[in-house]
PDB file of N, CA and C in Angstrom:
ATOM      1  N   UNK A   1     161.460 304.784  79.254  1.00  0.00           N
ATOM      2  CA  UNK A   1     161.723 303.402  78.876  1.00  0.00           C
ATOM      3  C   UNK A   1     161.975 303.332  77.367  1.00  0.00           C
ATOM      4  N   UNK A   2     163.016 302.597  76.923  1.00  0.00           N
ATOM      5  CA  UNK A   2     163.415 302.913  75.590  1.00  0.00           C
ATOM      6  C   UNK A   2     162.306 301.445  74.816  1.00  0.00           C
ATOM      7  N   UNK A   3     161.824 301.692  73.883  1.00  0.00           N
ATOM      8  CA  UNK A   3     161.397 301.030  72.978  1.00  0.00           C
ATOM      9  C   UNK A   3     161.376 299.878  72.862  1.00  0.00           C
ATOM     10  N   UNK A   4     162.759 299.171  72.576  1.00  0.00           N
ATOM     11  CA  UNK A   4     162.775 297.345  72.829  1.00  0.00           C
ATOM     12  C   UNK A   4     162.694 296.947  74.269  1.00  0.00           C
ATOM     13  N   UNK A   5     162.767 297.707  75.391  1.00  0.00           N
ATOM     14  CA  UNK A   5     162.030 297.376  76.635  1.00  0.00           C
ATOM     15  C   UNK A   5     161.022 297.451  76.630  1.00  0.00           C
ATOM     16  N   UNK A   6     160.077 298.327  76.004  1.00  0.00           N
ATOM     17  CA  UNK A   6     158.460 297.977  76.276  1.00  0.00           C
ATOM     18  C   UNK A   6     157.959 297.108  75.691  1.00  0.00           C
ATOM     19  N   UNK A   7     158.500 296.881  74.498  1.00  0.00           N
ATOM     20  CA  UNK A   7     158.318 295.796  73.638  1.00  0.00           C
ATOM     21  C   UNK A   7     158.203 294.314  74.043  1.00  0.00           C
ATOM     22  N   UNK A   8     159.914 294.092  74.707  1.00  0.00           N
ATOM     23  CA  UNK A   8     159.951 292.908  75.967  1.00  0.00           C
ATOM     24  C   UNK A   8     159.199 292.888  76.953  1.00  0.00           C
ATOM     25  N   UNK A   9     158.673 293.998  77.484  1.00  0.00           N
ATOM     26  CA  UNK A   9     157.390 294.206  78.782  1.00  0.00           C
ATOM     27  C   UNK A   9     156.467 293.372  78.121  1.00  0.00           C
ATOM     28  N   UNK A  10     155.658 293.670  76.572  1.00  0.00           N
ATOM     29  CA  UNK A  10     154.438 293.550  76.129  1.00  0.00           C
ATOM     30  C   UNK A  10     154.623 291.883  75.805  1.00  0.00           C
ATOM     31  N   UNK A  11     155.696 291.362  75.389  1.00  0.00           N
ATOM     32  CA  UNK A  11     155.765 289.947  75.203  1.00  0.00           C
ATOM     33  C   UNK A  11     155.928 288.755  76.512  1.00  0.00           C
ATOM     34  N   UNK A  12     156.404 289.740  77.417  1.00  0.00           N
ATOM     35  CA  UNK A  12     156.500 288.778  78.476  1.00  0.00           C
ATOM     36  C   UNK A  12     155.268 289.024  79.652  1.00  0.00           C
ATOM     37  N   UNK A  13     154.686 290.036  79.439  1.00  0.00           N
ATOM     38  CA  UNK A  13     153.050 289.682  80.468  1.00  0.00           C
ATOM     39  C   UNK A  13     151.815 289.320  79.801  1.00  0.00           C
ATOM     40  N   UNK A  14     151.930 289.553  78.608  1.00  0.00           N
ATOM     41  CA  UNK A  14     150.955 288.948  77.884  1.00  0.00           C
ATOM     42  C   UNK A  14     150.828 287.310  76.838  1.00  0.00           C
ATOM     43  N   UNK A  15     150.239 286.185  77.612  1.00  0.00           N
ATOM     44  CA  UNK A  15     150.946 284.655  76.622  1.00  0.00           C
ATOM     45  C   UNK A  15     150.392 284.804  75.515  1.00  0.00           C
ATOM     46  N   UNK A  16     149.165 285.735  75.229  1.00  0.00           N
ATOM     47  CA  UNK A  16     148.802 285.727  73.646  1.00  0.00           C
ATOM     48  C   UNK A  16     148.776 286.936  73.399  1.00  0.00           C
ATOM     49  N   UNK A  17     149.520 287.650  72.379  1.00  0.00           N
ATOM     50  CA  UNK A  17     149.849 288.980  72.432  1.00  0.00           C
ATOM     51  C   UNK A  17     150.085 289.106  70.376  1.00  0.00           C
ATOM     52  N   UNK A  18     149.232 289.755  69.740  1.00  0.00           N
ATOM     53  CA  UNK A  18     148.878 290.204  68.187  1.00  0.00           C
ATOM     54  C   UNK A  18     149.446 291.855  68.110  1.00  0.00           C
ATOM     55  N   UNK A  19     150.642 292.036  67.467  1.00  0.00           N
ATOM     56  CA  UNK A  19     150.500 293.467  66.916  1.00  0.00           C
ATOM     57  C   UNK A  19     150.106 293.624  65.591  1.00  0.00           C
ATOM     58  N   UNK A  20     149.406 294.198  65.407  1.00  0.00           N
ATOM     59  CA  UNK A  20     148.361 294.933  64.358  1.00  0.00           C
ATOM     60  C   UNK A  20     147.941 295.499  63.875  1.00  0.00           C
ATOM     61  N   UNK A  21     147.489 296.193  62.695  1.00  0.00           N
ATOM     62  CA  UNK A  21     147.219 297.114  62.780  1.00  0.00           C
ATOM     63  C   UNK A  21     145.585 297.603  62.877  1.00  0.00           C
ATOM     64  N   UNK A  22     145.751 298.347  63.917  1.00  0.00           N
ATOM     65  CA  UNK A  22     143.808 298.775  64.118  1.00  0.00           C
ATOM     66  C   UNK A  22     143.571 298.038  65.691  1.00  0.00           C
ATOM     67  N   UNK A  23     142.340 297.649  65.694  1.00  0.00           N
ATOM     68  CA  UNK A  23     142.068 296.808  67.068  1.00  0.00           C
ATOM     69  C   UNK A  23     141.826 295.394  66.509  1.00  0.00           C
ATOM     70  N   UNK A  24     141.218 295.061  67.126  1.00  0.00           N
ATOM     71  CA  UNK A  24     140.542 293.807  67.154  1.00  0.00           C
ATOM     72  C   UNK A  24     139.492 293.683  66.457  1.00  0.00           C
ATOM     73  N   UNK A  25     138.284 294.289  66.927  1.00  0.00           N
ATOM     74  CA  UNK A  25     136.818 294.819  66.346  1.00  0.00           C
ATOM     75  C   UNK A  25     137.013 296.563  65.110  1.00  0.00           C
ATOM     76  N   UNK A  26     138.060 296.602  65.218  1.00  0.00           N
ATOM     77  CA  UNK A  26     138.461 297.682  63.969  1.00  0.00           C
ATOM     78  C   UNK A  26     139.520 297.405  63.350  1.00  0.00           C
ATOM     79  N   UNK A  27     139.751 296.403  62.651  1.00  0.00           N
ATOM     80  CA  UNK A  27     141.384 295.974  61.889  1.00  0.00           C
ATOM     81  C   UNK A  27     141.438 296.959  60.630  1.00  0.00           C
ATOM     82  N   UNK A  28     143.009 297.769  60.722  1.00  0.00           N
ATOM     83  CA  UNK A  28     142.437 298.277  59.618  1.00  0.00           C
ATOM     84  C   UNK A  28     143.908 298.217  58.105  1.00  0.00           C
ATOM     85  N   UNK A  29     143.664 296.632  58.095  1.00  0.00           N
ATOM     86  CA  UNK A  29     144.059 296.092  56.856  1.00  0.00           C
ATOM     87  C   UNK A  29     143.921 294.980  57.028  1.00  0.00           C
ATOM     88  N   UNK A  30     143.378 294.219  55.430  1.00  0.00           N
ATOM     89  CA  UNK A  30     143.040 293.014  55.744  1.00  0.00           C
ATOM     90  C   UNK A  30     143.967 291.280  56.701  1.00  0.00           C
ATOM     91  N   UNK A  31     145.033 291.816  56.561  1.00  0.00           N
ATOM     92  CA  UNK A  31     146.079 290.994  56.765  1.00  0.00           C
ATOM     93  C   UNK A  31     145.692 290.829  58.291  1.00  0.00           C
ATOM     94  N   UNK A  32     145.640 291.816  59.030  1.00  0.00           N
ATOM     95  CA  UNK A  32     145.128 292.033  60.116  1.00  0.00           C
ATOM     96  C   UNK A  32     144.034 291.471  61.032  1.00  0.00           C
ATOM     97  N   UNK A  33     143.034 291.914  59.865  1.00  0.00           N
ATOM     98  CA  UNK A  33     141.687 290.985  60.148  1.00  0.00           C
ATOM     99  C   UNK A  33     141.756 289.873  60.100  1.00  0.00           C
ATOM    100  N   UNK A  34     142.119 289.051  59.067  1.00  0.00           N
ATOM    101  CA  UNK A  34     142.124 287.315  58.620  1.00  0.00           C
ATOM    102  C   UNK A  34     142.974 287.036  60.245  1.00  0.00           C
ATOM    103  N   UNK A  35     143.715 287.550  60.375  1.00  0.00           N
ATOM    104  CA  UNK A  35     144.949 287.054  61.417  1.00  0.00           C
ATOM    105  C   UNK A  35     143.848 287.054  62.654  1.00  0.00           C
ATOM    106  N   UNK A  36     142.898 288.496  63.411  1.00  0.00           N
ATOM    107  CA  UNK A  36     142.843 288.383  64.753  1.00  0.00           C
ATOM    108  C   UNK A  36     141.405 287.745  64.448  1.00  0.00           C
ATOM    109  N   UNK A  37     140.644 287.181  63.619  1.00  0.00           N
ATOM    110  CA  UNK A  37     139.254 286.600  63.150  1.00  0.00           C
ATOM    111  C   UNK A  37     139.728 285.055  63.216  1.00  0.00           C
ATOM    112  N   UNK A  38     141.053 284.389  63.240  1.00  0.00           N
ATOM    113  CA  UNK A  38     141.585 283.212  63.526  1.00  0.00           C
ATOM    114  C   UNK A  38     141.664 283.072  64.510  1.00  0.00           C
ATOM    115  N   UNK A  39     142.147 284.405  65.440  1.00  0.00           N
ATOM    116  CA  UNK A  39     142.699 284.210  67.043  1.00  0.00           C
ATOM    117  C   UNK A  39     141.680 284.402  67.837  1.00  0.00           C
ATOM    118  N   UNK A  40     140.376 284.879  67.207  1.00  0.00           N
ATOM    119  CA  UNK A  40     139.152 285.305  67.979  1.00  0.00           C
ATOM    120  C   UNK A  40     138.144 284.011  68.124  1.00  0.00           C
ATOM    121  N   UNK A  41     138.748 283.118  67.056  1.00  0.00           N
ATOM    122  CA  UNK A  41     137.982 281.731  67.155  1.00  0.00           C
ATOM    123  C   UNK A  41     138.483 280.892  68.085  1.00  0.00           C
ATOM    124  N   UNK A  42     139.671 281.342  68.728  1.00  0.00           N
ATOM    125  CA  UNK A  42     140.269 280.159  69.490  1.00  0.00           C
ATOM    126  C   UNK A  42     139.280 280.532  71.014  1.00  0.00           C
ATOM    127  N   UNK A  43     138.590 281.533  71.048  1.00  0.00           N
ATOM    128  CA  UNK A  43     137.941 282.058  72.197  1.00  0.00           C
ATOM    129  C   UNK A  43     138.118 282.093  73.419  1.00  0.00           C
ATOM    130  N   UNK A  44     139.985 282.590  73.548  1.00  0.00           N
ATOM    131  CA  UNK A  44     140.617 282.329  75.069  1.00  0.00           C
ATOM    132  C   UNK A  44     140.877 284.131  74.297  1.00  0.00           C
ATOM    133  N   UNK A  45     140.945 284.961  75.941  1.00  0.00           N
ATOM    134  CA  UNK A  45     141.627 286.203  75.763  1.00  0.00           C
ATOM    135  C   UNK A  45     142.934 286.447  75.497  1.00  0.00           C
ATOM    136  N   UNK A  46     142.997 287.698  74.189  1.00  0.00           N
ATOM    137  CA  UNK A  46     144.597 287.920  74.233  1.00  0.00           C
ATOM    138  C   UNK A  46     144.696 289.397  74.409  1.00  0.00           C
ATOM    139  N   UNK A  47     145.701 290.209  74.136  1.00  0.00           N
ATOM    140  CA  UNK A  47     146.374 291.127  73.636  1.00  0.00           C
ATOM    141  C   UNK A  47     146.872 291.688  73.043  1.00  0.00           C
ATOM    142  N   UNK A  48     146.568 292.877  72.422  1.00  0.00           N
ATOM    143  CA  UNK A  48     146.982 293.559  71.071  1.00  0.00           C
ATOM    144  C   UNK A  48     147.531 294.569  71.575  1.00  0.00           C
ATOM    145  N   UNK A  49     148.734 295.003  70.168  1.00  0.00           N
ATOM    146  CA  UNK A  49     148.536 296.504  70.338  1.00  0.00           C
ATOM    147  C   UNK A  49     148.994 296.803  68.603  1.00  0.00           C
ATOM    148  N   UNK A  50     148.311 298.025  68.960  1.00  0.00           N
ATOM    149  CA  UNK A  50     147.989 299.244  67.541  1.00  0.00           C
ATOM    150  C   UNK A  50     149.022 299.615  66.807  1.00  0.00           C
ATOM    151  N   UNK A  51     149.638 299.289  66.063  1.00  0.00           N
ATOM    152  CA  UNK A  51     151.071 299.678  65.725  1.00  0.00           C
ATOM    153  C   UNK A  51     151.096 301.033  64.814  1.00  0.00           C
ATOM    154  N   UNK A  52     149.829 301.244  64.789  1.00  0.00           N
ATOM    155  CA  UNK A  52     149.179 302.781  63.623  1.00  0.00           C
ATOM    156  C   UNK A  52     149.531 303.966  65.346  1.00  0.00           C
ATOM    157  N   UNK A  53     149.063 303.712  66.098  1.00  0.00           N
ATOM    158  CA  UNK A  53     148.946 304.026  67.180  1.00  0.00           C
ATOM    159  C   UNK A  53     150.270 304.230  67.962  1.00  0.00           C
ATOM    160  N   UNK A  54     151.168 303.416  67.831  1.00  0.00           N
ATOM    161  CA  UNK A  54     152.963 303.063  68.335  1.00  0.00           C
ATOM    162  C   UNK A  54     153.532 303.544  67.031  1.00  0.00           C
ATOM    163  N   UNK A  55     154.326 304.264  66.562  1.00  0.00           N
ATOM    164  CA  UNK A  55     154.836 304.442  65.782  1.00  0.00           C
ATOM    165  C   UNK A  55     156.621 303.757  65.762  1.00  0.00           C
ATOM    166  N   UNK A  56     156.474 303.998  67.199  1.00  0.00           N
ATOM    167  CA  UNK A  56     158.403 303.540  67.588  1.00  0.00           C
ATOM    168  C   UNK A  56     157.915 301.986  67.783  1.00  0.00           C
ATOM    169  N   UNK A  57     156.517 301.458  68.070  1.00  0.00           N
ATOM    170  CA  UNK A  57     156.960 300.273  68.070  1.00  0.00           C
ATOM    171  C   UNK A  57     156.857 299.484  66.221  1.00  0.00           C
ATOM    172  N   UNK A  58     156.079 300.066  66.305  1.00  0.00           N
ATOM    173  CA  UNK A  58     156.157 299.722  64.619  1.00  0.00           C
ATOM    174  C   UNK A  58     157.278 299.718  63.644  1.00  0.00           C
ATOM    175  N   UNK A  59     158.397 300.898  64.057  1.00  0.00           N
ATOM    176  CA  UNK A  59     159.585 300.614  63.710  1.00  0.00           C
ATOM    177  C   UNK A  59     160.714 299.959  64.295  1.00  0.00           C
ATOM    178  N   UNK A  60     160.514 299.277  65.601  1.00  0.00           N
ATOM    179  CA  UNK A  60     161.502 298.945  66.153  1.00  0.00           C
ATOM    180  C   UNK A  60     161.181 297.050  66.087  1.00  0.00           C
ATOM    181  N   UNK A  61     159.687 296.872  66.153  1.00  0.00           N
ATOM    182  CA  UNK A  61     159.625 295.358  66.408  1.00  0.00           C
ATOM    183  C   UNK A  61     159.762 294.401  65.267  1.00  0.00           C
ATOM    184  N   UNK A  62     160.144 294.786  64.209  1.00  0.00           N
ATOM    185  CA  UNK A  62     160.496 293.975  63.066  1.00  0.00           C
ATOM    186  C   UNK A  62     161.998 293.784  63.152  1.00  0.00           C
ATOM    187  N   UNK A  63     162.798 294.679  63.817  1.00  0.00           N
ATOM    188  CA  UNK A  63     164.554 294.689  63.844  1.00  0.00           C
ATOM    189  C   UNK A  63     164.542 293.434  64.804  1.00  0.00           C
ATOM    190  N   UNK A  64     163.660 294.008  66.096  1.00  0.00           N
ATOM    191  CA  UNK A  64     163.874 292.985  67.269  1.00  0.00           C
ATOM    192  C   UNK A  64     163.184 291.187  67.082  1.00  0.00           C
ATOM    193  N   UNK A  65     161.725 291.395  66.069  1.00  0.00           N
ATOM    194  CA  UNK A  65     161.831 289.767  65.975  1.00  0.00           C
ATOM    195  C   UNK A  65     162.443 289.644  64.840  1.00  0.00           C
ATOM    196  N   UNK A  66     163.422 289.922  63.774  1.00  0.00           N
ATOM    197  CA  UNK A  66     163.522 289.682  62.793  1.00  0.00           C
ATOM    198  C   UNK A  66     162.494 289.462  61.707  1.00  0.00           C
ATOM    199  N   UNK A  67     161.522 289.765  61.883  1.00  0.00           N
ATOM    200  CA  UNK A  67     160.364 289.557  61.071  1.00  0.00           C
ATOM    201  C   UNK A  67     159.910 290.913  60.583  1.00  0.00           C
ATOM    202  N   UNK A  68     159.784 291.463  59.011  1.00  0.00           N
ATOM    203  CA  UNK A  68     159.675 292.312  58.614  1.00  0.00           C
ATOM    204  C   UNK A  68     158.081 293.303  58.442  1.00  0.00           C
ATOM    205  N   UNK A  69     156.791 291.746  58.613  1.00  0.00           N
ATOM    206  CA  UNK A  69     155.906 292.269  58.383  1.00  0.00           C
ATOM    207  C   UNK A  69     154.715 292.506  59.740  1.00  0.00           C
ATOM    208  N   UNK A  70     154.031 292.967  59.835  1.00  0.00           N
ATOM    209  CA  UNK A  70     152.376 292.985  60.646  1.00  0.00           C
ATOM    210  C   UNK A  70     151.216 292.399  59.641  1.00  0.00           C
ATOM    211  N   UNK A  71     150.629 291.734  60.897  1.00  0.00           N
ATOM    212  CA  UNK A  71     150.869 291.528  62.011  1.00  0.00           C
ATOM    213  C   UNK A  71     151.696 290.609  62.294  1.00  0.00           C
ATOM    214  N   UNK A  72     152.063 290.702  63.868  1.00  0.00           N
ATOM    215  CA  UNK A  72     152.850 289.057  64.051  1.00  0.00           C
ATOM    216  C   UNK A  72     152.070 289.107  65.413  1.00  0.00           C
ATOM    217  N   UNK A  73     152.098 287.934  65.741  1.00  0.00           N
ATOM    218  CA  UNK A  73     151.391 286.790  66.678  1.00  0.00           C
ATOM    219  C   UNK A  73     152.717 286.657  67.631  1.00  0.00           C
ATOM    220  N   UNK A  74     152.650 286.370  69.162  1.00  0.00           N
ATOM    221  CA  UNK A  74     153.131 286.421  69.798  1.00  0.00           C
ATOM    222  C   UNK A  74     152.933 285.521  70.837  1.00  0.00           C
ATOM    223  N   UNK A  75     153.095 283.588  70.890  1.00  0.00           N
ATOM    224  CA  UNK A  75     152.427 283.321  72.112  1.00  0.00           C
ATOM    225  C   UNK A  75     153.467 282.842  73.140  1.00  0.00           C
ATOM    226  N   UNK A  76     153.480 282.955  74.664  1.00  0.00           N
ATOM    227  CA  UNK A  76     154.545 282.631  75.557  1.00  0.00           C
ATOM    228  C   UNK A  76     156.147 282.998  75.504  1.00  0.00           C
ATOM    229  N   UNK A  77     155.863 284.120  74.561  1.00  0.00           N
ATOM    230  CA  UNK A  77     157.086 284.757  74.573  1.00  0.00           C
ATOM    231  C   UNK A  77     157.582 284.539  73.122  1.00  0.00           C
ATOM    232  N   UNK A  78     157.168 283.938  72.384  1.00  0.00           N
ATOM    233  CA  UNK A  78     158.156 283.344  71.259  1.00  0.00           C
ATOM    234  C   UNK A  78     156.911 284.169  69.710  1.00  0.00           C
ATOM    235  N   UNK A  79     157.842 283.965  69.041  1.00  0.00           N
ATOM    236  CA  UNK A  79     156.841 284.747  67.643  1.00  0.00           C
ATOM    237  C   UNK A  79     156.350 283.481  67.107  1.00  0.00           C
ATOM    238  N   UNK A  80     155.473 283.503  66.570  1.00  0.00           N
ATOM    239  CA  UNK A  80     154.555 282.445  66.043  1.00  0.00           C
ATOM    240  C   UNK A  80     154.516 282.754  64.378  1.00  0.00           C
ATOM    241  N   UNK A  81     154.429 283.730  64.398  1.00  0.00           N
ATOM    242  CA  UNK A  81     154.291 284.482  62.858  1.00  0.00           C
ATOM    243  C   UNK A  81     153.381 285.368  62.500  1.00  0.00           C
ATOM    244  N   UNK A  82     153.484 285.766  60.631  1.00  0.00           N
ATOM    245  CA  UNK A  82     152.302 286.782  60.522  1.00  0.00           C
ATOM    246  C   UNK A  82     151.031 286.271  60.029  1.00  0.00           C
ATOM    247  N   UNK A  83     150.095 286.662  59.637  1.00  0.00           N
ATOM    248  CA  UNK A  83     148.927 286.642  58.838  1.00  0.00           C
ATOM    249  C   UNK A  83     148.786 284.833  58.347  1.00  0.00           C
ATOM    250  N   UNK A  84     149.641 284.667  57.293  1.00  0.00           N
ATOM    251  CA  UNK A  84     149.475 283.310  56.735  1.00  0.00           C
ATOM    252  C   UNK A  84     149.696 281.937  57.125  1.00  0.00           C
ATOM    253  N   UNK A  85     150.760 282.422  58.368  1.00  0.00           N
ATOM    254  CA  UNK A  85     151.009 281.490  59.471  1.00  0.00           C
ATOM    255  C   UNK A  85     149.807 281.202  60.356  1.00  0.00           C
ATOM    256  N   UNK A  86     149.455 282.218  60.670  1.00  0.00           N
ATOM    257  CA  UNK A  86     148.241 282.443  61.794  1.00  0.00           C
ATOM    258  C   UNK A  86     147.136 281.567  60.914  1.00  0.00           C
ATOM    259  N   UNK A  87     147.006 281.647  59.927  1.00  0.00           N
ATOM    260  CA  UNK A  87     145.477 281.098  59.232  1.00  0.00           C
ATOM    261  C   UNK A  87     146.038 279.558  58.995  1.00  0.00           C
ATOM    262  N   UNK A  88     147.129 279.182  58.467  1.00  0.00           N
ATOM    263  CA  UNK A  88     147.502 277.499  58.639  1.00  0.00           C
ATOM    264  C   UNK A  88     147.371 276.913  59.520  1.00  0.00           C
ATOM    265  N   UNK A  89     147.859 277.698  60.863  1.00  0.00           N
ATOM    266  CA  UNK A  89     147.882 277.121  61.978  1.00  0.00           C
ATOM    267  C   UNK A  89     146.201 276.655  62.441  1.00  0.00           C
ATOM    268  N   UNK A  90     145.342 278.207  62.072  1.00  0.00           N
ATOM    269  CA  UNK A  90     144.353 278.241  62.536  1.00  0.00           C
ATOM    270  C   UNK A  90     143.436 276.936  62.162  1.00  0.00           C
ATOM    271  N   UNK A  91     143.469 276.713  60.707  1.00  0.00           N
ATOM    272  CA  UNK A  91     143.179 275.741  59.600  1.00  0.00           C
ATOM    273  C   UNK A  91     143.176 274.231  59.935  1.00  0.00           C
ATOM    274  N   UNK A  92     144.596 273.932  61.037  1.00  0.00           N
ATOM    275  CA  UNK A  92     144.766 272.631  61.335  1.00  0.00           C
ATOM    276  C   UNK A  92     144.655 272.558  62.386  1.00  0.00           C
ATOM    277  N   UNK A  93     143.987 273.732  63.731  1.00  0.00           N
ATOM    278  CA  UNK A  93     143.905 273.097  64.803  1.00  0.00           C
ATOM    279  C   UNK A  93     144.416 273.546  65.687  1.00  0.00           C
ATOM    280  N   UNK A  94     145.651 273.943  64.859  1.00  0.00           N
ATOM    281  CA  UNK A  94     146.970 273.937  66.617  1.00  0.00           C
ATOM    282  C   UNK A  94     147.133 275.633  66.669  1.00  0.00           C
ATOM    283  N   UNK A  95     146.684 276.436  66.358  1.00  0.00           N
ATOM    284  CA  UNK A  95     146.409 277.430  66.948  1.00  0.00           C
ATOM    285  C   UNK A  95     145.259 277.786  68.088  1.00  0.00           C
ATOM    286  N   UNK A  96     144.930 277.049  67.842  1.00  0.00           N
ATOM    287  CA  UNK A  96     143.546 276.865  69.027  1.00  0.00           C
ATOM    288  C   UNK A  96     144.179 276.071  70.647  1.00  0.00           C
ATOM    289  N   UNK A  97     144.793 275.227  69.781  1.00  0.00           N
ATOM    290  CA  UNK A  97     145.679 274.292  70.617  1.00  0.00           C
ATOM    291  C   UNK A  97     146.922 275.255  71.803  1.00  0.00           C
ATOM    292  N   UNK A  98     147.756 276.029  70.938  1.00  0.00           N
ATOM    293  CA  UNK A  98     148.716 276.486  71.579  1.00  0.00           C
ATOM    294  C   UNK A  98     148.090 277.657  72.182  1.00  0.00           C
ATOM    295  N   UNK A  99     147.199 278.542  71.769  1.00  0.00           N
ATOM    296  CA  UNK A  99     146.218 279.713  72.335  1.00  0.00           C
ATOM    297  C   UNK A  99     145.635 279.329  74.172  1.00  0.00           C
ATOM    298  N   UNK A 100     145.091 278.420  74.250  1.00  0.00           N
ATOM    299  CA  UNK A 100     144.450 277.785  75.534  1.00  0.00           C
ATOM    300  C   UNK A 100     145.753 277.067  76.185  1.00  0.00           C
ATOM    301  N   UNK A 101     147.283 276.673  75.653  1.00  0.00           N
ATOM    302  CA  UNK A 101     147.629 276.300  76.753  1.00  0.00           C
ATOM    303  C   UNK A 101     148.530 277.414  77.065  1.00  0.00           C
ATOM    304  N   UNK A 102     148.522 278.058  76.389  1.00  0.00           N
ATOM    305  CA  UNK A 102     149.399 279.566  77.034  1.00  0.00           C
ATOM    306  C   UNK A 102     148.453 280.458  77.590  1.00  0.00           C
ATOM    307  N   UNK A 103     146.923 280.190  77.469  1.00  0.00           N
ATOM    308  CA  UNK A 103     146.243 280.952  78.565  1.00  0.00           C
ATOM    309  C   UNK A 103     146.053 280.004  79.800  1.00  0.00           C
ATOM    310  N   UNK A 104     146.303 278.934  79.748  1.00  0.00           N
ATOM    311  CA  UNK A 104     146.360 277.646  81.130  1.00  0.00           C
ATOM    312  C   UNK A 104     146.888 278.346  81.717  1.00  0.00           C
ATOM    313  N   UNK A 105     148.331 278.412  81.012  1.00  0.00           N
ATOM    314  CA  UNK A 105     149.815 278.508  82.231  1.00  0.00           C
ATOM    315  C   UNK A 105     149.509 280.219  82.808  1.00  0.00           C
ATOM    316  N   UNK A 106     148.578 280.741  82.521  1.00  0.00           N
ATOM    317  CA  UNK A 106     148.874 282.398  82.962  1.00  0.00           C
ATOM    318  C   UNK A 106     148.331 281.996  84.375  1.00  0.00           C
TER     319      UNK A 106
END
């Protein structure tokens, strides 16, 4: 399976889906942390993956969302953004908001 297909696999079965770098409970840069410590407050389950760990996805998923940096946030298919997005959103609410209704619809 070539690369931007697994990629499309990982965005379309998962409605809340963080690439990152590290895990969840091991982020390993801060950008990372602030980002899945926002998404961990919304306290609906998501999905990560390791991009230290993916090397082809790490180089391929910035061409495919147009977005250059990690992490990026991923909910119902659509990019949400990275790090600073994730904490505004988180800040006013509606990340919490859009987190639970894209785990509704699963």
């Amino acid at each position: 399976m070539e690369t931007i297909d697994t990629i499309k696999e990982q965005i379309g079965k998962n409605p809340v889906l963080i690439y990152m770098k590290g895990a969840p409970n091991a982020p390993q840069c801060g950008f990372s942390a602030r980002a899945v410590q926002a998404l961990m407050a919304c306290g609906e389950k998501f999905a990560y993956v390791d991009i230290l760990q993916n090397p082809d996805i790490r180089t391929e998923l910035p061409k495919y969302a147009n977005w250059p940096t990690f992490p990026q946030l991923w909910v119902d298919g659509e990019l949400v953004g990275g790090s600073d997005i994730i904490i505004e959103l988180h800040e006013s609410g509606e990340l919490s908001n859009m987190v639970k209704a894209a785990t509704k619809a699963e």
